[in-house]
N, C-alpha and C. Protein backbone atom coordinates (compact mmCIF):
# COMPACT_ATOMS: atom_id res chain seq x y z
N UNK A 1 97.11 107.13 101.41
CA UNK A 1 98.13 107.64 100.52
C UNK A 1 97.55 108.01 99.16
N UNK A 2 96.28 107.53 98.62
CA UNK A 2 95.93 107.41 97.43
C UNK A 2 95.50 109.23 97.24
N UNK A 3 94.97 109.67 98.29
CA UNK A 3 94.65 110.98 99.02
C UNK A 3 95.36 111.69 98.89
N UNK A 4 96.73 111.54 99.05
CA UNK A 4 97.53 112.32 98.96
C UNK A 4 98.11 112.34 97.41
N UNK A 5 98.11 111.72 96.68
CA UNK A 5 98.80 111.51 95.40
C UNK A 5 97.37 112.52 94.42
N UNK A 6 95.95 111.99 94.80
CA UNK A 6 95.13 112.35 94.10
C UNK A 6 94.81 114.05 94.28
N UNK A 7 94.81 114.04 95.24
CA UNK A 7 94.56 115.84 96.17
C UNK A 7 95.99 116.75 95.08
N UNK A 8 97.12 115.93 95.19
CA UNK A 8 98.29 117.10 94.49
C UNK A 8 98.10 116.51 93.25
N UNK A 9 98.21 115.64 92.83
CA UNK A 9 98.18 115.96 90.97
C UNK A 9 97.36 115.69 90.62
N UNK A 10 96.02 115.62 90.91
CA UNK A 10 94.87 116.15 90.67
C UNK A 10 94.34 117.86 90.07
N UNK A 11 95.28 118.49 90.77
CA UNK A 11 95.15 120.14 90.40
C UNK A 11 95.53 120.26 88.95
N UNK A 12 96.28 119.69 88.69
CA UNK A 12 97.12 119.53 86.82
C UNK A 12 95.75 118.44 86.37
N UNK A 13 94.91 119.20 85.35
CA UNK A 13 93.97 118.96 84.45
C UNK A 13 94.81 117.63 83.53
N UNK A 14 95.85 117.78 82.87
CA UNK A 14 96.56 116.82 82.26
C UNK A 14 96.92 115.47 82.73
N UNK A 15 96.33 115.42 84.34
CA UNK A 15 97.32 114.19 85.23
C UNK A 15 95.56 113.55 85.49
N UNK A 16 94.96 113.73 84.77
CA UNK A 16 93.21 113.14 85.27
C UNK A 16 93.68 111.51 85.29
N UNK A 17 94.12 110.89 84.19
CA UNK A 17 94.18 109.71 83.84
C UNK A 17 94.87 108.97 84.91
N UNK A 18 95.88 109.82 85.43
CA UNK A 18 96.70 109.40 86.73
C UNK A 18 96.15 109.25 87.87
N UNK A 19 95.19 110.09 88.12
CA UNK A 19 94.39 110.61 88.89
C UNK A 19 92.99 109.26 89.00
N UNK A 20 92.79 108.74 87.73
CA UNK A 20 91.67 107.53 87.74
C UNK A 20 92.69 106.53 88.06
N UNK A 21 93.99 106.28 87.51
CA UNK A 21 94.25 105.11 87.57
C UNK A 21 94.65 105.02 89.13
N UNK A 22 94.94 105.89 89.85
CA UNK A 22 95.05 106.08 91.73
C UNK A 22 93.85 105.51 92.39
N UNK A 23 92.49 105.75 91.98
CA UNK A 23 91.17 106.20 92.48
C UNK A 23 90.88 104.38 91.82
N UNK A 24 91.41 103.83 90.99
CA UNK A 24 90.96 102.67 90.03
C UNK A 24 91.39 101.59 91.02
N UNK A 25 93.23 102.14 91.34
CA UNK A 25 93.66 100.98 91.92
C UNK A 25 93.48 100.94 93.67
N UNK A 26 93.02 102.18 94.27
CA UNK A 26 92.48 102.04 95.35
C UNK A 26 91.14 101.22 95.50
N UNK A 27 90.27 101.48 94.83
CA UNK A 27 89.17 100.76 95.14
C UNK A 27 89.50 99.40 94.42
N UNK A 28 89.97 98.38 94.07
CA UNK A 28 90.71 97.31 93.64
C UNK A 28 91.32 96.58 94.86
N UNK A 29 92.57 97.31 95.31
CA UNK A 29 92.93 97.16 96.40
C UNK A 29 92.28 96.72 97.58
N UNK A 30 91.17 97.28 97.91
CA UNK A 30 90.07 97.14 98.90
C UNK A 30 89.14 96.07 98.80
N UNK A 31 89.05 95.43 97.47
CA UNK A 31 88.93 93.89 97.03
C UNK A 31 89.45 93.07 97.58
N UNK A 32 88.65 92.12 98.02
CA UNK A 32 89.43 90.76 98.69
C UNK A 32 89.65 89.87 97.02
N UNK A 33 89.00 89.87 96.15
CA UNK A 33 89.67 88.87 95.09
C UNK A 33 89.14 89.45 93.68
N UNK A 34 89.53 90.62 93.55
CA UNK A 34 89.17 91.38 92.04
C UNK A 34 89.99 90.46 91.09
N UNK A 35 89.31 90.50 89.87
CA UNK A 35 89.95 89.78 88.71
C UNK A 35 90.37 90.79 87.66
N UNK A 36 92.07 90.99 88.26
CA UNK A 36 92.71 92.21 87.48
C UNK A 36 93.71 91.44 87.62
N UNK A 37 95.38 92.26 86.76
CA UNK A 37 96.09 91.87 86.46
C UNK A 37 97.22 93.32 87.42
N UNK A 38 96.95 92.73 88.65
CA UNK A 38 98.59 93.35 89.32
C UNK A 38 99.29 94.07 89.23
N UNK A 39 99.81 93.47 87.79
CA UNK A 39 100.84 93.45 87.52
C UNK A 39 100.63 94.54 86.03
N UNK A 40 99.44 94.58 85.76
CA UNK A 40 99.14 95.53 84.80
C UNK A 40 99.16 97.03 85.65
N UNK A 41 98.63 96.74 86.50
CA UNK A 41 98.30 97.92 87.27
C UNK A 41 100.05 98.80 88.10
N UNK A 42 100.67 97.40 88.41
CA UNK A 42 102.02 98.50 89.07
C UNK A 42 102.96 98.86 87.59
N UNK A 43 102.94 97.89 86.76
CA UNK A 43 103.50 98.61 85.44
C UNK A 43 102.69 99.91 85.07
N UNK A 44 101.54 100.23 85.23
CA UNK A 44 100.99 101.71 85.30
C UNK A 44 101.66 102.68 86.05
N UNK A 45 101.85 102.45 87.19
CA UNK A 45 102.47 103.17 88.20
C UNK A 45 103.57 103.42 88.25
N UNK A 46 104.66 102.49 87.65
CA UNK A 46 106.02 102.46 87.35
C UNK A 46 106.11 103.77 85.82
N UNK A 47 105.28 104.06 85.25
CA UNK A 47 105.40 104.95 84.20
C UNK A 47 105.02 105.95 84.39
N UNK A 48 104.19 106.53 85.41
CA UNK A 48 104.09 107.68 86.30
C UNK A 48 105.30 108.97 86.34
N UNK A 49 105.05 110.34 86.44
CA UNK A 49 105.93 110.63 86.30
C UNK A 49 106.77 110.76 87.68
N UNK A 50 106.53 110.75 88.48
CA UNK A 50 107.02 110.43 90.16
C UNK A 50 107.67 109.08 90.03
N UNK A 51 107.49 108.07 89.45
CA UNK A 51 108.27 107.14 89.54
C UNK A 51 108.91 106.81 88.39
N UNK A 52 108.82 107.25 87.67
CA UNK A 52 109.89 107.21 86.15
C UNK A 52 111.05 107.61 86.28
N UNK A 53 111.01 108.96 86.54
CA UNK A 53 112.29 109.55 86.46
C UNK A 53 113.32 109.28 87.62
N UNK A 54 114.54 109.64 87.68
CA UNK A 54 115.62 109.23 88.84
C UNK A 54 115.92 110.08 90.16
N UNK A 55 114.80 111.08 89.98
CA UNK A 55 114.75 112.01 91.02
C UNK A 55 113.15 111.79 91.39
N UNK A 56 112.99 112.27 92.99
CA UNK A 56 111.79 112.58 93.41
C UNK A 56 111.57 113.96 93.04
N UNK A 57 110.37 113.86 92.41
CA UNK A 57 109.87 115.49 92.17
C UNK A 57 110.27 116.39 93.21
N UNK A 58 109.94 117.99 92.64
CA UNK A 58 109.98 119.10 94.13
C UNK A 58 109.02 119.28 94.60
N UNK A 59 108.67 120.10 95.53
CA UNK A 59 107.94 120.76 96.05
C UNK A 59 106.72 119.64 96.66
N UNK A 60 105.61 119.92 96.78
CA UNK A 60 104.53 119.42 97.19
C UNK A 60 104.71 117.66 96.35
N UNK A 61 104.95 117.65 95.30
CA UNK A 61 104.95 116.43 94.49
C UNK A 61 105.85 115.32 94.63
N UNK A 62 106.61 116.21 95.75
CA UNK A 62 107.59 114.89 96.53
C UNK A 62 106.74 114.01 97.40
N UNK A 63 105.53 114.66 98.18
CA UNK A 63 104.28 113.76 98.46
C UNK A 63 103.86 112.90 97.85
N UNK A 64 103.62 113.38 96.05
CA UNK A 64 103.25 112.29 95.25
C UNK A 64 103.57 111.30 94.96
N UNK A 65 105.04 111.39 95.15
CA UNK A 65 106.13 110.58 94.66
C UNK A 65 105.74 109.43 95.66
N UNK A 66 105.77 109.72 97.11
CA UNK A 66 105.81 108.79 98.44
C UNK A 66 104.36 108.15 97.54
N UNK A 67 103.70 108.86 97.99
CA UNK A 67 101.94 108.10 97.41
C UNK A 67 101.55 106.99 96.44
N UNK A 68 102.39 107.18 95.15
CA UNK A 68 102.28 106.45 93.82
C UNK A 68 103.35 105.41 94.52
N UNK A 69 104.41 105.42 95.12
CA UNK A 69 105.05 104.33 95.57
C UNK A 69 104.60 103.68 96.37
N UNK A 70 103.52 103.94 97.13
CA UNK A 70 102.83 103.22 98.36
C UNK A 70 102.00 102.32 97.23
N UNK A 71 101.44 103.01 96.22
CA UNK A 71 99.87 102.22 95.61
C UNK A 71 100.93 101.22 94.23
N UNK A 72 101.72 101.63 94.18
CA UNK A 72 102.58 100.70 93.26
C UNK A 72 103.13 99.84 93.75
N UNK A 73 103.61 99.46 95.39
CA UNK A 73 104.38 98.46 95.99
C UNK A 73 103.13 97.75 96.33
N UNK A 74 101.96 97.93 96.96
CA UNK A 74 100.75 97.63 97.20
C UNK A 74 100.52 96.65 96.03
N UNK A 75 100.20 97.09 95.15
CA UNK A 75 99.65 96.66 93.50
C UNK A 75 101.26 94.99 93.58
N UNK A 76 102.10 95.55 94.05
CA UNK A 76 103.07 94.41 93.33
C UNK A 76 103.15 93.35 94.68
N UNK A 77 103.25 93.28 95.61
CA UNK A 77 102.15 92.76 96.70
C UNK A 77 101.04 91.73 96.13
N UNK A 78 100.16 92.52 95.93
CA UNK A 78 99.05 91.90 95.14
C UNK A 78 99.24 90.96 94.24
N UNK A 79 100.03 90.80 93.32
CA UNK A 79 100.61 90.45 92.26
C UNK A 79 101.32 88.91 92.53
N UNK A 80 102.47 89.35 93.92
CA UNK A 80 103.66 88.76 93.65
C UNK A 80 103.19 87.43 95.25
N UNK A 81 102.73 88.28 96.14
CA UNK A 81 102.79 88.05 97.66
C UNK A 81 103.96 88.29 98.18
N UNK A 82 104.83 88.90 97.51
CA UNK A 82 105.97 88.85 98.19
C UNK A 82 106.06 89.74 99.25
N UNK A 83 106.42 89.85 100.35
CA UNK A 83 106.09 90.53 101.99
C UNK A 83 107.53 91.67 101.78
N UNK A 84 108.20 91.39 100.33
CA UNK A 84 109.55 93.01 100.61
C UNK A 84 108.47 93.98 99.77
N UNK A 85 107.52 93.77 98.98
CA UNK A 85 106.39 94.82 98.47
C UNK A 85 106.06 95.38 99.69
N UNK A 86 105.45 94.62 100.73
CA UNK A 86 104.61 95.01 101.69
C UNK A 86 105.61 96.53 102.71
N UNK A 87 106.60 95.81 103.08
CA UNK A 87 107.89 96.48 103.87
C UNK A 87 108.01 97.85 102.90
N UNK A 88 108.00 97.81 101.55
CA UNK A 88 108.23 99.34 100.94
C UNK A 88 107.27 99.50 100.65
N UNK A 89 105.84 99.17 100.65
CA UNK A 89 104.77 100.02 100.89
C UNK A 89 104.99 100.83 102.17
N UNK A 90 104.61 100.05 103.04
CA UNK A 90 104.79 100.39 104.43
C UNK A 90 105.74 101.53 104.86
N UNK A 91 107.09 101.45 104.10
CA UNK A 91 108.35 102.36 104.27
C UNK A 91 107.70 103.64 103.84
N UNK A 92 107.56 103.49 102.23
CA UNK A 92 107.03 104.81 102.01
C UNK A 92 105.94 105.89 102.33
N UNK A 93 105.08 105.17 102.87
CA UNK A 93 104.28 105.64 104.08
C UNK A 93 104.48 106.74 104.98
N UNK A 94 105.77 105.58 105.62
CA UNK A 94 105.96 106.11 106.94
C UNK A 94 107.07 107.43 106.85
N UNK A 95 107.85 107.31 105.27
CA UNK A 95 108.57 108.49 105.10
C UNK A 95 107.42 109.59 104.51
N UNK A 96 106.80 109.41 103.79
CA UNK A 96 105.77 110.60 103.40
C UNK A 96 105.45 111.53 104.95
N UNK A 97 104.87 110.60 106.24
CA UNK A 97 104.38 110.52 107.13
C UNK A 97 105.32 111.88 108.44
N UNK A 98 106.95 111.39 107.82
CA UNK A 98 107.96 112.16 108.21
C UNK A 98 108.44 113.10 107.60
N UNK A 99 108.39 113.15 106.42
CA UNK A 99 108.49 114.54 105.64
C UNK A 99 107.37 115.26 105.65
N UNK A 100 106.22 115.17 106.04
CA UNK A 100 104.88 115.83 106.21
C UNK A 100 105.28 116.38 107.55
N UNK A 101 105.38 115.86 108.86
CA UNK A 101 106.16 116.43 109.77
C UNK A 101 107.30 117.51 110.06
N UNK A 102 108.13 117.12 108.80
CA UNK A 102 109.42 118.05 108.69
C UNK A 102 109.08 119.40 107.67
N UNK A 103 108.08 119.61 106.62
CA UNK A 103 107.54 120.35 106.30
C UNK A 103 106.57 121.36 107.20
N UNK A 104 105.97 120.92 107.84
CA UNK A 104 104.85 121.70 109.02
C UNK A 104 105.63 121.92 110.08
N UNK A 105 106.49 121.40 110.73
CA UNK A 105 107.26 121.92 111.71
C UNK A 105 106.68 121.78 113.14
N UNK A 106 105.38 121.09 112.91
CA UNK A 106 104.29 121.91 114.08
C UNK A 106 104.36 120.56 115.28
N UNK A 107 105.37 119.96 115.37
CA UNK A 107 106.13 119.54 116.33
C UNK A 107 104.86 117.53 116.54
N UNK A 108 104.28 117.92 115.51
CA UNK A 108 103.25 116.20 115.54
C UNK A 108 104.21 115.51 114.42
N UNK A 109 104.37 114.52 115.05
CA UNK A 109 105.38 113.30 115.13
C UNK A 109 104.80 112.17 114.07
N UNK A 110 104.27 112.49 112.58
CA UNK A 110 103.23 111.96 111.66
C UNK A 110 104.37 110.40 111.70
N UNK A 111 105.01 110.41 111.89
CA UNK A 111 105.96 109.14 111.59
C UNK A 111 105.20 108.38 112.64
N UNK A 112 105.37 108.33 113.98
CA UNK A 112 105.00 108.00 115.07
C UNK A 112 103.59 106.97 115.17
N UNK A 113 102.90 108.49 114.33
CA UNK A 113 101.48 108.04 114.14
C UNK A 113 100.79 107.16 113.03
N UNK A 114 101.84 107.57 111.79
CA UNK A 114 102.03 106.41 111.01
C UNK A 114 102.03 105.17 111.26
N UNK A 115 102.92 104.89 111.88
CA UNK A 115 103.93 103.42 112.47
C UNK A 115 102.91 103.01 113.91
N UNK A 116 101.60 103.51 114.46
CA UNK A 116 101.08 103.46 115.14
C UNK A 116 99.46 102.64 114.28
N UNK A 117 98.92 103.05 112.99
CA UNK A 117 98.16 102.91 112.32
C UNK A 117 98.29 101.94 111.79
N UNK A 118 99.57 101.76 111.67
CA UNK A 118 99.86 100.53 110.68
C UNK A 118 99.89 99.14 111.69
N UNK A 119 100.25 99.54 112.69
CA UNK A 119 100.69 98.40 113.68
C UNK A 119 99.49 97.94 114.39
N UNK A 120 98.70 98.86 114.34
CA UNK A 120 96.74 98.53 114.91
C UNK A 120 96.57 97.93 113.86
N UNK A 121 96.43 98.25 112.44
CA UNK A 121 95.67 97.22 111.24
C UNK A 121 96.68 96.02 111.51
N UNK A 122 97.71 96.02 111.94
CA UNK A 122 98.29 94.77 111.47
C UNK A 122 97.69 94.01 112.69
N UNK A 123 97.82 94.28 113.93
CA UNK A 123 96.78 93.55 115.16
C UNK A 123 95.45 93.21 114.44
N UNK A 124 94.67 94.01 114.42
CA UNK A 124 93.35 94.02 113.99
C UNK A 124 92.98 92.58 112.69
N UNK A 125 93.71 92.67 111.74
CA UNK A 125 93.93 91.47 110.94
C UNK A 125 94.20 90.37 111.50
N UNK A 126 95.18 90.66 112.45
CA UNK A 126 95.78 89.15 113.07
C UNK A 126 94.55 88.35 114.06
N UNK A 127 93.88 89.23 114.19
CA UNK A 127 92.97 89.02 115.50
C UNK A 127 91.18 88.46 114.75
N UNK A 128 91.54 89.12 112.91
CA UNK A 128 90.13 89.33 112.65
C UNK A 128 89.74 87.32 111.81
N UNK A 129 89.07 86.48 112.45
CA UNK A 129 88.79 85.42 111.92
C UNK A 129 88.39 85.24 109.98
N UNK A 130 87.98 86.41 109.86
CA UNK A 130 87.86 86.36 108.07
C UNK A 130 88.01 87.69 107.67
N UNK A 131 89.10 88.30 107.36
CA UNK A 131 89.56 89.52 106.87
C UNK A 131 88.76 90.15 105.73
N UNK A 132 88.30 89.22 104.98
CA UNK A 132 87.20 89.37 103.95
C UNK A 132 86.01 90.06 103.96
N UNK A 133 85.72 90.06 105.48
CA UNK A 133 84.29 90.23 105.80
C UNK A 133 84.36 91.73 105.08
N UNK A 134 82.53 91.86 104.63
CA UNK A 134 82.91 93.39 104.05
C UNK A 134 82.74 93.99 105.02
N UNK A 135 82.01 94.13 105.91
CA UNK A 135 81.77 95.52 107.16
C UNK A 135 83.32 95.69 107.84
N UNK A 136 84.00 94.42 107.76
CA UNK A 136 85.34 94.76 108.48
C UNK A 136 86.20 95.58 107.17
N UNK A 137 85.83 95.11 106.03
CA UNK A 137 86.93 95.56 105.48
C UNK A 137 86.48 97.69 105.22
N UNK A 138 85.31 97.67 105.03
CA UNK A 138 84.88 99.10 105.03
C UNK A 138 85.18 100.00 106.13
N UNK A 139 85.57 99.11 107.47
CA UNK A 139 85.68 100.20 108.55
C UNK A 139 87.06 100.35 108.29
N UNK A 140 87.91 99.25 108.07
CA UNK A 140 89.62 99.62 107.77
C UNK A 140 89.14 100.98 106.63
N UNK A 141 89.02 100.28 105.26
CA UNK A 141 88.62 101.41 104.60
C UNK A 141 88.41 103.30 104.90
N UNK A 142 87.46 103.03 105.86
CA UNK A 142 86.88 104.42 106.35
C UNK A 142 87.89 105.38 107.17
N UNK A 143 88.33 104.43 108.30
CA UNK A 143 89.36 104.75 108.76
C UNK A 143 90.71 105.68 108.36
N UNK A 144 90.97 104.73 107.35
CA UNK A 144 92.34 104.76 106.79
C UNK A 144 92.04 106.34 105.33
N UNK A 145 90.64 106.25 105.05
CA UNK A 145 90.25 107.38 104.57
C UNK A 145 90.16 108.72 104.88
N UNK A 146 89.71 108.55 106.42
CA UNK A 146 89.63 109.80 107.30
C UNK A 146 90.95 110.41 107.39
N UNK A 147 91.99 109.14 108.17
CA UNK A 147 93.32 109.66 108.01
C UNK A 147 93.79 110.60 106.76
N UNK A 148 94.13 109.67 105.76
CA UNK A 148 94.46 110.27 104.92
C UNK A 148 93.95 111.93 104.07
N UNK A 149 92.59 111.77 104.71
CA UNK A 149 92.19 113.32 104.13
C UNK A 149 93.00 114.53 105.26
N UNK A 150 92.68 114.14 106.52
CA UNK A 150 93.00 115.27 107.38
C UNK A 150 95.08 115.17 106.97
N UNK A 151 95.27 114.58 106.46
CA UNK A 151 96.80 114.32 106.13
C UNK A 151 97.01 115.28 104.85
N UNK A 152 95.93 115.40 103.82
CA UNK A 152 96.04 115.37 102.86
C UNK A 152 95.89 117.38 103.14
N UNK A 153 94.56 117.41 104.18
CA UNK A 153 94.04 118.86 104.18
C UNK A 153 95.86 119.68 105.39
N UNK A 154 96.21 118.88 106.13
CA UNK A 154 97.39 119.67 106.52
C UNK A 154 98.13 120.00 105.62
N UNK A 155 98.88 119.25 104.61
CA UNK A 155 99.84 119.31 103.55
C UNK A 155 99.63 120.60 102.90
N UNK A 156 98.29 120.66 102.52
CA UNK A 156 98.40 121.43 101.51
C UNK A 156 97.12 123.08 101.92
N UNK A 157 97.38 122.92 103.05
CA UNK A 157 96.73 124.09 103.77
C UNK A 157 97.98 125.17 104.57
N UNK A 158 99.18 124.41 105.02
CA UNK A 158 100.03 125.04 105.49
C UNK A 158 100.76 126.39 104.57
């Protein structure tokens, strides 16, 4: 998701800072025990302009909107442990995942496959004896990277 938020308001020279603090709190995220403040980080995200205002942006930046809400429920997760962060990370995901679908038209079922990705990492964790490990955590990483680019290159190639 970070992919997708960074790829569209990334193009606006003015949104760089937005653009590090995405790229800041992804690689953070991917930390098993960084010494940051959470909670500094989803109050970043909460002032965003995708999540400030009372509407989801238009056009392409309604992507963004899904994106910064994935890395801001993530971040409060982090923060809180609370597992309703996790559920609207997860949600917004899987709606980005379906409006990417309903935009392309091209009959692939991104929800499906969403809710398919998510449900392998969640096996994969359950199954993995130290989640910590770094080679495990880099292949989630890689993975979940690949996705997101070829996600990122449909969106905005159509």
């Amino acid at each position: 998701m970070a992919q997708l938020f960074t790829g569209l308001v990334g193009t606006n020279a003015d949104r760089s800072q937005d653009v590090e603090l995405a790229i800041r709190c992804m690689d953070l995220l991917w930390q098993s025990q960084p010494q940051i403040s959470w909670d500094e980080i989803a109050e970043s995200f909460s002032s965003l302009p995708e999540l400030a205002g009372d509407e989801e942006p238009p056009g392409l930046l309604a992507y963004a909107y899904d994106a910064a809400a994935t890395l801001y429920y993530a971040a409060r997760y982090r923060e809180t442990g609370n597992l309703v962060d996790v559920a609207s990370c997860s949600n917004h995901a899987l709606n980005s995942a379906e409006y990417i679908s309903e935009e392309l038209d091209d009959r692939v079922d991104r929800y499906e496959i969403e809710l398919q990705n998510q449900m392998a990492d969640i096996a994969l964790l359950s199954r993995t004896g130290n989640p910590d490990e770094h080679e495990f955590i880099q292949s989630l990483r890689g993975r979940a990277r690949e996705f997101a680019r070829a996600r990122l290159t449909e969106l905005t190639s159509a």
